[in-house]
Protein backbone atom coordinates (compact mmCIF):
# COMPACT_ATOMS: atom_id res chain seq x y z
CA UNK A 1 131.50 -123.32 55.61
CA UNK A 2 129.09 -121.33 53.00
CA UNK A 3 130.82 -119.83 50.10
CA UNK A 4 129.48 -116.48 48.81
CA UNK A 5 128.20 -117.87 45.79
CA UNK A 6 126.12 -120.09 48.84
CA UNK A 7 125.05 -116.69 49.72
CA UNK A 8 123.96 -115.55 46.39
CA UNK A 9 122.10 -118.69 45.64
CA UNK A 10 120.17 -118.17 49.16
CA UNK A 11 119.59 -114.32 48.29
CA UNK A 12 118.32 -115.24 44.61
CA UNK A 13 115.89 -118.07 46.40
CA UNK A 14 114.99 -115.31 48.48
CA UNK A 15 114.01 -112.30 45.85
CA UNK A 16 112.04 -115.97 44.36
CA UNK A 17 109.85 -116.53 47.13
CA UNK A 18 109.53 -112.28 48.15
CA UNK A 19 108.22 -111.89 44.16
CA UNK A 20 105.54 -115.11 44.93
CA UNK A 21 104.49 -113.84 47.96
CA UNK A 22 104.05 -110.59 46.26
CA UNK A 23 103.00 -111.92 42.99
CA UNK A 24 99.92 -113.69 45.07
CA UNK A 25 98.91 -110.73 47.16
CA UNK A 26 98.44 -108.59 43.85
CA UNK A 27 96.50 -111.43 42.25
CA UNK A 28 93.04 -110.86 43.78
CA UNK A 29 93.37 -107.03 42.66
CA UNK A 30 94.63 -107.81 39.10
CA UNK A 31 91.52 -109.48 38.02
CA UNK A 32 89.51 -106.61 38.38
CA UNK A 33 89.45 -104.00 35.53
CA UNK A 34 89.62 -100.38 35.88
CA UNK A 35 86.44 -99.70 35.61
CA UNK A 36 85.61 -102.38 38.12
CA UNK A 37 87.96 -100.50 40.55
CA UNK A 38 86.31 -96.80 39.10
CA UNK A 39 83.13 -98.45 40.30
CA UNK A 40 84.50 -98.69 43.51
CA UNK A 41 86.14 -95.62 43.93
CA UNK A 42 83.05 -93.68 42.37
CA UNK A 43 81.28 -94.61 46.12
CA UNK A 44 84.14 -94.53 47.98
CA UNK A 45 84.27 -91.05 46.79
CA UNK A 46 80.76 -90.13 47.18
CA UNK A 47 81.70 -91.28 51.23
CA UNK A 48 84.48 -88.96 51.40
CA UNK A 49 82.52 -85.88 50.17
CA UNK A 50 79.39 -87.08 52.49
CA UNK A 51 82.03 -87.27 55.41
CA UNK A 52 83.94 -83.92 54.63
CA UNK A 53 80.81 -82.31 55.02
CA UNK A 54 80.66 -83.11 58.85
CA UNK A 55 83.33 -80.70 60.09
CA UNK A 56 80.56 -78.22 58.83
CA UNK A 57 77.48 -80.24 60.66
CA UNK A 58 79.37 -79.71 63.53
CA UNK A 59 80.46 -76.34 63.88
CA UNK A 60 76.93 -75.74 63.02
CA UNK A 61 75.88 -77.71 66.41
CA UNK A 62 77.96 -76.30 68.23
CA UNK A 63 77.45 -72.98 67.60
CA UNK A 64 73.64 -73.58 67.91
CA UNK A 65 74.17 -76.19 70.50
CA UNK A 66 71.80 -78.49 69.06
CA UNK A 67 72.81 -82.55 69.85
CA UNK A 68 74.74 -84.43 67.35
CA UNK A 69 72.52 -86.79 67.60
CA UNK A 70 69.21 -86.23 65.86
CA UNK A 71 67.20 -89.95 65.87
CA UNK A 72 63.72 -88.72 64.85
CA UNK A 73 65.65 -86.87 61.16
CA UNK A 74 68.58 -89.81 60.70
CA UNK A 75 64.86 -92.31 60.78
CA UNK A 76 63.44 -89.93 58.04
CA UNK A 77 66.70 -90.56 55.61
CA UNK A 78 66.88 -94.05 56.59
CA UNK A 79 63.47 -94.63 55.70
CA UNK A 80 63.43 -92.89 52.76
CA UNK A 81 66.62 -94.94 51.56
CA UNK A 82 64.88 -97.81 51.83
CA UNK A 83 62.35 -97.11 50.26
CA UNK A 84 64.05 -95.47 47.38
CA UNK A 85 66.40 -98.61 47.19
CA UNK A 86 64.71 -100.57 44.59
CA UNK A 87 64.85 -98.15 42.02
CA UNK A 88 68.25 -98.41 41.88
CA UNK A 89 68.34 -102.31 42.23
CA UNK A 90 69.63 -102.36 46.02
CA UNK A 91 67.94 -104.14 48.59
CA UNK A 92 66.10 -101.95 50.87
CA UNK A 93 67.65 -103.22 53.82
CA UNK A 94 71.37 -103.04 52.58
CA UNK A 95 70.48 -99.45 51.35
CA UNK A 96 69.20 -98.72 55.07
CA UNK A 97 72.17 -100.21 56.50
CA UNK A 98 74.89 -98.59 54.37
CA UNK A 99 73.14 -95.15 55.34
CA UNK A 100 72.69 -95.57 58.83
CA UNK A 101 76.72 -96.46 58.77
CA UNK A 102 76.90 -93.46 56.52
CA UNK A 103 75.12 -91.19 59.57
CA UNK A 104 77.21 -92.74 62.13
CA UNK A 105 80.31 -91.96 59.94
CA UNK A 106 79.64 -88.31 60.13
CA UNK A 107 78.57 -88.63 63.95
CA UNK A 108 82.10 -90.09 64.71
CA UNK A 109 83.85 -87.26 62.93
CA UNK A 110 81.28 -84.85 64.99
CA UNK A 111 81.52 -86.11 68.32
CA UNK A 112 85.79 -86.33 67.64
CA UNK A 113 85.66 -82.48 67.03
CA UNK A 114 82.96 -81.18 69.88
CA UNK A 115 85.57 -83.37 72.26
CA UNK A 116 88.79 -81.51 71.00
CA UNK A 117 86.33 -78.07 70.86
CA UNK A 118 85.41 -78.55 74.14
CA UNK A 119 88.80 -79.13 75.63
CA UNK A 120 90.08 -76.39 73.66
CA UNK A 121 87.00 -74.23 75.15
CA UNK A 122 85.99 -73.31 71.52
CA UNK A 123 83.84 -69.85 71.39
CA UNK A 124 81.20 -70.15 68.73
CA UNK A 125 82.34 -69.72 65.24
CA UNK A 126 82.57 -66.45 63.35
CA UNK A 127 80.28 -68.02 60.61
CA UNK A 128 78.79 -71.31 60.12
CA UNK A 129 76.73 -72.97 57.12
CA UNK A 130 72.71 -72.63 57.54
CA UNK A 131 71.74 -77.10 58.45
CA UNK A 132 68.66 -76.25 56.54
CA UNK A 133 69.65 -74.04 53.60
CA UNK A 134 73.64 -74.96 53.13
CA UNK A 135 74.15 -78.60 54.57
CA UNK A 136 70.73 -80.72 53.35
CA UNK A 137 70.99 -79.86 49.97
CA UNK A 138 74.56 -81.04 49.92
CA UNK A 139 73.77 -84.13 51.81
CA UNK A 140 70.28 -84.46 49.39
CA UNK A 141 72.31 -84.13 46.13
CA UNK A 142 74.39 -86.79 47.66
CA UNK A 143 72.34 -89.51 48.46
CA UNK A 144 71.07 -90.48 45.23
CA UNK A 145 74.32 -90.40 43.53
CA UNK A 146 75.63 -92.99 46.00
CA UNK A 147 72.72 -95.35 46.08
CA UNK A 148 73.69 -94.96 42.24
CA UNK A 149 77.26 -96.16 42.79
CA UNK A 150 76.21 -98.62 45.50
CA UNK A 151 74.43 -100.45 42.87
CA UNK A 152 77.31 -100.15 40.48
CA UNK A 153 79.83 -101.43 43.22
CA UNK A 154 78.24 -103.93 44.87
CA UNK A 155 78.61 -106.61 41.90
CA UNK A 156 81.82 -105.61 41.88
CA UNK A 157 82.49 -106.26 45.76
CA UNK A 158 80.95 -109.64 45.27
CA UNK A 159 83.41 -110.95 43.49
CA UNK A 160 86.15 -113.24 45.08
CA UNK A 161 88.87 -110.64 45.81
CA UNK A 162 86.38 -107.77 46.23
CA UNK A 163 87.12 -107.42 49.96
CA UNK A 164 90.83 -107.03 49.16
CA UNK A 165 89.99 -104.19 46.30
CA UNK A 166 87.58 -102.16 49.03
CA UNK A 167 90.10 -102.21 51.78
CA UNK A 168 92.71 -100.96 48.99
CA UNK A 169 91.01 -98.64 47.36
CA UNK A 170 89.60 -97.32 50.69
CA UNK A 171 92.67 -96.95 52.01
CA UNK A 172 93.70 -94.29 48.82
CA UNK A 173 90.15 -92.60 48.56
CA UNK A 174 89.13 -92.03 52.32
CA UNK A 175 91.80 -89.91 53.74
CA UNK A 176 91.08 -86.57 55.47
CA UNK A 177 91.10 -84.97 58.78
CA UNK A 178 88.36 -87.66 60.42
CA UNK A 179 89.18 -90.06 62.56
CA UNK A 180 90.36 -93.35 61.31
CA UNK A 181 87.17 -94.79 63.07
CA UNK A 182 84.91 -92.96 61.12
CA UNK A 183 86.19 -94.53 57.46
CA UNK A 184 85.75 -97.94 58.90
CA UNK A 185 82.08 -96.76 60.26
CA UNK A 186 81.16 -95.81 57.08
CA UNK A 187 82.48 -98.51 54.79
CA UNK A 188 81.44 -101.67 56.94
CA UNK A 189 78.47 -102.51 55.42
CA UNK A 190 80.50 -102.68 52.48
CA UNK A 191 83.00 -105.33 53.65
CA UNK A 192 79.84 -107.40 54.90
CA UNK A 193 79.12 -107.80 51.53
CA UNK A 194 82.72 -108.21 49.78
CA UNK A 195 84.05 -111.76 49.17
């Protein structure tokens, strides 16, 4: 027959183990500093604001009906990531790769809206931004700053534990009105490279 002070014992050994589990989980993250984890979220921010511009890529589209997919211009920015990489320290081929996932990113958030639009039989937009004069430049002033913060993250990531502080951080820094898909799209390349 247990006695409830067999209970409490069992309840106490209980709240033991839930605190180690917990203890362990938070381990990976606590050895970071803040301004490891800043590094982080610095690109993880840069994402966001390259990926909240895509709502306005694609009312643009639409209302000019031009494809969402543009291969010959998403070559030109890959290309000239790569070969802008090593000034920043990043491996040309990582830098092409986290921008291609970066162009994807937005295409997933495009193609998500054009579906809904065109169930919704959307009639063009009262006003849209320019592509050439409104939505480059944003996307120009961006690209840059992240290959900045790539280079600033990526030791980081490297680290044992660095896959557990991207998914985290990720998790609290890419939220808006995109598809889940497109967060994972954009920060893949990034978890290929976290320990």
């Amino acid at each position: 027959m247990r006695t409830p002070r067999h209970r409490e014992r069992r309840v106490w050994w209980l709240g033991v183990a839930l605190v180690a589990i917990l203890a362990a989980g938070c381990a990976t993250t606590a050895r970071f500093t803040a301004a490891d984890a800043g590094k982080v979220d610095r690109l993880l921010g840069l994402v966001k604001e390259r990926l909240d511009v895509a709502p306005e890529v694609a009312r643009t589209k639409w209302n000019t009906k031009a494809p969402i997919e543009d291969l010959p211009r998403e070559r030109q920015i890959i290309d000239a990531v790569a070969k802008g990489a090593s000034a920043y320290g990043v491996d040309p081929r990582l830098a092409a790769t986290f921008f291609a996932a970066q162009i994807e990113a937005s295409k997933v958030v495009q193609n998500a809206l054009h579906a809904d639009w065109t169930i919704r039989k959307q009639p063009p937009f009262e006003k849209v931004a320019d592509l050439g004069k409104d939505i480059r430049p944003v996307l120009d002033r961006l690209t840059p700053a992240m290959l900045q913060a790539l280079a600033e993250a990526l030791p980081v990531l490297a680290q044992p534990g660095g896959r557990e502080l991207l998914e985290a951080e990720s998790k609290a820094v890419l939220t808006g009105p995109w598809p889940e898909t497109a967060a994972h799209e954009a920060v893949a390349p990034l978890l290929a490279q976290s320990r």
